[in-house]
Protein backbone atom coordinates (compact mmCIF):
# COMPACT_ATOMS: atom_id res chain seq x y z
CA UNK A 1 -10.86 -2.52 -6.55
CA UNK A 2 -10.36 -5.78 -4.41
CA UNK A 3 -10.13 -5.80 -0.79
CA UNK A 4 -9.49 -8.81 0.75
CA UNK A 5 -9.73 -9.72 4.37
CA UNK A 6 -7.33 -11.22 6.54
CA UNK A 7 -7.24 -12.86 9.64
CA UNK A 8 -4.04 -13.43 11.28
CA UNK A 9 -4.02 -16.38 13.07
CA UNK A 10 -1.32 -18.33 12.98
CA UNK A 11 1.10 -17.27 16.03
CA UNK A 12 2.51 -19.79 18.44
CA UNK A 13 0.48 -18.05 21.28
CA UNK A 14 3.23 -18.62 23.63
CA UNK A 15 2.27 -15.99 26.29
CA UNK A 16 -1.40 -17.54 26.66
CA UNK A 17 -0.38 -21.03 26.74
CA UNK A 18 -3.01 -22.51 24.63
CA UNK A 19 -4.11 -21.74 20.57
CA UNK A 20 -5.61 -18.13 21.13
CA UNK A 21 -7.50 -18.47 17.50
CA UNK A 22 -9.56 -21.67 19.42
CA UNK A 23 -10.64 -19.79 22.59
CA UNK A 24 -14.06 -19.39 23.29
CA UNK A 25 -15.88 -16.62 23.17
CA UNK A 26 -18.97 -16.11 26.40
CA UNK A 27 -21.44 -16.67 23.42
CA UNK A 28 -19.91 -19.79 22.32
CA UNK A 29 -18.05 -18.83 18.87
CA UNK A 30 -13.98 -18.72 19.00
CA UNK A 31 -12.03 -16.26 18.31
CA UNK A 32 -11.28 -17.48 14.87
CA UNK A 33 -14.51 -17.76 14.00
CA UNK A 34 -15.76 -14.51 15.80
CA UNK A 35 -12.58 -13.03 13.44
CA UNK A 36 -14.09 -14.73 10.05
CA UNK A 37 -17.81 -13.42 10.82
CA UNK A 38 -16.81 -10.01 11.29
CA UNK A 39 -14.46 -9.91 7.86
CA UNK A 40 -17.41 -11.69 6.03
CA UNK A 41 -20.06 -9.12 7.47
CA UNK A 42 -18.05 -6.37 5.73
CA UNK A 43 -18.90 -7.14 2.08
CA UNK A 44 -14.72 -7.80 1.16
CA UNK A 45 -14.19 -9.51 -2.24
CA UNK A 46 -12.87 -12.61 0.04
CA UNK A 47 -11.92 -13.50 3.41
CA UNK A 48 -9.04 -15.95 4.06
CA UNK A 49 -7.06 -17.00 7.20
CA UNK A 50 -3.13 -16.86 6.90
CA UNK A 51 -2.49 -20.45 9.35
CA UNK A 52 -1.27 -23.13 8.25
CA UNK A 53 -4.25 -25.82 6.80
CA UNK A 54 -3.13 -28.47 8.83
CA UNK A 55 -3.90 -26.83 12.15
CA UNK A 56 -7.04 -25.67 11.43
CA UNK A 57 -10.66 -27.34 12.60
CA UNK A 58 -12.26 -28.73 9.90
CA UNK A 59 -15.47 -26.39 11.09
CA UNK A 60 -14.02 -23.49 9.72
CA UNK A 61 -15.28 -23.74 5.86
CA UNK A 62 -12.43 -20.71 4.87
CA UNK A 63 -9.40 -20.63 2.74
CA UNK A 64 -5.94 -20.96 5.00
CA UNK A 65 -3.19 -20.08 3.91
CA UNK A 66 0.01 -20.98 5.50
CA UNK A 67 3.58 -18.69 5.34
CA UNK A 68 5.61 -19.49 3.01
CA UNK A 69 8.86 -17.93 5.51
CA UNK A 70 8.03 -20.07 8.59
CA UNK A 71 8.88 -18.10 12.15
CA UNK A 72 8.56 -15.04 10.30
CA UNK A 73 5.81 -13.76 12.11
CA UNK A 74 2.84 -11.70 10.81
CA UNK A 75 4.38 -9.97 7.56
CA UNK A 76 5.03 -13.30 6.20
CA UNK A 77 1.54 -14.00 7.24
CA UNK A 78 0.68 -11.03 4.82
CA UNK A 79 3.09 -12.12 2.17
CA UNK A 80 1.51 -15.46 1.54
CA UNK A 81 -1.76 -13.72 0.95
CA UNK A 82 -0.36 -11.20 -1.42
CA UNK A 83 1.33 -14.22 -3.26
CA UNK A 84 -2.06 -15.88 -3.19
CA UNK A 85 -3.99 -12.73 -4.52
CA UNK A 86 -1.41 -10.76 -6.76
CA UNK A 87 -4.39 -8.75 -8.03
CA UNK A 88 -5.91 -7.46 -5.22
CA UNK A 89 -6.19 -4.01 -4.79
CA UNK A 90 -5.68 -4.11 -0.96
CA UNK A 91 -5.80 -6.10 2.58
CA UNK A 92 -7.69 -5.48 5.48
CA UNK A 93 -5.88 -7.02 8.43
CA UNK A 94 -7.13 -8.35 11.90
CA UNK A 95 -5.33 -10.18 14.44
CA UNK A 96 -7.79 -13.06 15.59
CA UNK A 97 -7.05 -12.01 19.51
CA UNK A 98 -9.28 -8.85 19.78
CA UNK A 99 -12.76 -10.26 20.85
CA UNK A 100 -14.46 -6.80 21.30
CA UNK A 101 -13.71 -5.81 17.56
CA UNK A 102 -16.97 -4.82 15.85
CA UNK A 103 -17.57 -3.69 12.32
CA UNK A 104 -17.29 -0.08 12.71
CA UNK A 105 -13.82 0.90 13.00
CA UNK A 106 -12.98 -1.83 10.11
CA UNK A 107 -15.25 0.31 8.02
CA UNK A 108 -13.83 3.31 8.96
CA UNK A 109 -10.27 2.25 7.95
CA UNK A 110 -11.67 0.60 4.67
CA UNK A 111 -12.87 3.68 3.66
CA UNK A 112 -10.39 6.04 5.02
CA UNK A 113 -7.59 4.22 2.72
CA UNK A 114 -9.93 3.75 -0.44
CA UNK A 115 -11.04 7.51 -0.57
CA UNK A 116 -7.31 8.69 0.15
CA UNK A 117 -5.70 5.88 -1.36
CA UNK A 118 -3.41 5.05 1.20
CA UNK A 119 -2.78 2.18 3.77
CA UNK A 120 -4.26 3.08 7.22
CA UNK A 121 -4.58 1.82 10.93
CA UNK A 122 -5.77 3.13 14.58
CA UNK A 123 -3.17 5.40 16.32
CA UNK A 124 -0.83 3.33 19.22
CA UNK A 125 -2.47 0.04 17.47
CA UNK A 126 -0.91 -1.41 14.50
CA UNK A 127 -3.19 -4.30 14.24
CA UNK A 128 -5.95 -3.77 12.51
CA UNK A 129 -5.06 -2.06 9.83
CA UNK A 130 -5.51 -1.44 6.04
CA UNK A 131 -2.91 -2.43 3.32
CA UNK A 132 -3.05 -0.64 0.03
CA UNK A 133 -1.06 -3.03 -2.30
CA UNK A 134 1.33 -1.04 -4.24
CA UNK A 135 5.16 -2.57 -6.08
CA UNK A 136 6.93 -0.15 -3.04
CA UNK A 137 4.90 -2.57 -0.07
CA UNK A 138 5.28 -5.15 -1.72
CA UNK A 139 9.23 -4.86 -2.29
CA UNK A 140 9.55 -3.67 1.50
CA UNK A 141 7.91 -6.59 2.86
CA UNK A 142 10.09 -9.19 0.35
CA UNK A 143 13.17 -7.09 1.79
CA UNK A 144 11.99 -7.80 5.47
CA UNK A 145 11.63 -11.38 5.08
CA UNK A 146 14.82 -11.75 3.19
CA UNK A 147 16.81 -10.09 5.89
CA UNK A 148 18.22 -12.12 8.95
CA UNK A 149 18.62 -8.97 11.02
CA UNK A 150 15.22 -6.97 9.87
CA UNK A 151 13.09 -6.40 12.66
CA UNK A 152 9.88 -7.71 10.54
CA UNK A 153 7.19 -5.32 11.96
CA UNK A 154 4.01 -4.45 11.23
CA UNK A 155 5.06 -0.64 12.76
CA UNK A 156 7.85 -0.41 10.21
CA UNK A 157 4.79 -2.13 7.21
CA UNK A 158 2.96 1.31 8.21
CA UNK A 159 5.84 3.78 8.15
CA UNK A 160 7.41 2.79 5.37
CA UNK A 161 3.59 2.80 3.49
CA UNK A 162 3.32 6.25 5.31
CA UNK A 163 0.20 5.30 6.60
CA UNK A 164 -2.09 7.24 8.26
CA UNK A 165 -2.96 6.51 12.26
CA UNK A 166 -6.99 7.43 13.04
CA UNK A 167 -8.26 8.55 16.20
CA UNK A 168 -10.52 5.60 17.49
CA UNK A 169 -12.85 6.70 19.99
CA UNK A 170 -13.26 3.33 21.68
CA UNK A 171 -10.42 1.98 22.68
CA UNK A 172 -12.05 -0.91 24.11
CA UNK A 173 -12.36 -1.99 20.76
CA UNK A 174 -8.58 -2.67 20.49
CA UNK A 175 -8.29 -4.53 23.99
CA UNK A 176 -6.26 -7.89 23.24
CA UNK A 177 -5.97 -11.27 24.39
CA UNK A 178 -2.36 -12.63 24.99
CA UNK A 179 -2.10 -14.10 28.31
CA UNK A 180 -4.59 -16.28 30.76
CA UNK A 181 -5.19 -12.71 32.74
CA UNK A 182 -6.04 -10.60 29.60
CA UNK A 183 -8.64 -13.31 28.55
CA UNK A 184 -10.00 -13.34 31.45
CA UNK A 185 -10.70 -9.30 31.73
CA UNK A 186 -12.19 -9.53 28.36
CA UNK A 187 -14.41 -12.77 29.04
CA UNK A 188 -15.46 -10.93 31.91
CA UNK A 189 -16.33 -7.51 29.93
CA UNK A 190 -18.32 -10.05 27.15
CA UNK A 191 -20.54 -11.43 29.67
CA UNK A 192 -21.85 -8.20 31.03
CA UNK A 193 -25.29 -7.51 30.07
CA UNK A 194 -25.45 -4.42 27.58
């Protein structure tokens, strides 16, 4: 079986004003990179970043790859992968906005959707999640991107996989970054002492 990770990071980040992937974390590290560690502390087959090469700092020694459907949002993001890696067995998906992430819940959806065999994700949070790579995905997503009045989301990725929503405990784990304010709640919630 090959899982391989995925960061999505390739968004316009329109609502924050500025590349959310470059922010910087309290302890130094972006998001992007804070994204990368995490995936690579996991023990995944490989890690790769779906963002287009040319936009990415030269200090992040990873793999990019770029959509092939441009202003497609994230399931072309997961498309290009899956192009990229036609024999892996599954993806395990992050957004690179959720700073407060740790390896835990990743784990638990890793091994939720290996022992069950089925794609899975936290309940009201569709990002993370984990993609088991089957013809029927794959042909849903191609039929998303193909379509000029498909919706494209990762909500209807998950419901048409029938994928299963876990309970996740803490929530804080899931808290994003898309505007100025969010980032600087979270920032804020970083820098307190544990």
């Amino acid at each position: 079986m090959s899982v391989i990770g995925v960061v999505l990071a390739g968004g316009k980040s329109s609502r924050m004003g500025q590349d959310k992937a470059l922010l910087r974390l309290p302890n130094g590290k972006t998001l992007l990179e804070h994204s990368i560690e995490l995936l690579n502390g996991l023990g995944l087959d490989e890690v790769v970043v779906s963002r287009s090469p040319d936009i990415t700092p030269s200090l992040i020694n990873i793999r990019c790859i770029g959509d092939e459907y441009s202003e497609l949002g994230p399931l072309a993001g997961i498309a290009a992968v899956i192009t990229q890696y036609p024999a892996a067995s599954a993806l395990l998906v992050i957004p690179t906005d959720l700073p407060m992430l740790s390896e835990s819940p990743l784990l638990e959806l890793c091994s939720t959707g290996i022992k069950d065999q089925c794609s899975t994700y936290f309940e009201r949070h569709y990002l993370p999640c984990y993609l088991q790579l089957n013809s029927q995905l794959k042909d849903y997503i191609q039929l998303q991107l193909d379509n000029h009045q498909a919706k494209r989301s990762i909500a209807g990725l998950l419901a048409n996989a029938n994928a299963i929503a876990l309970k996740l405990s803490d929530q804080k784990q899931l808290l994003n970054a898309n505007t100025a304010a969010d980032w600087e709640k979270l920032t804020s919630l970083l820098s307190l002492p544990n």
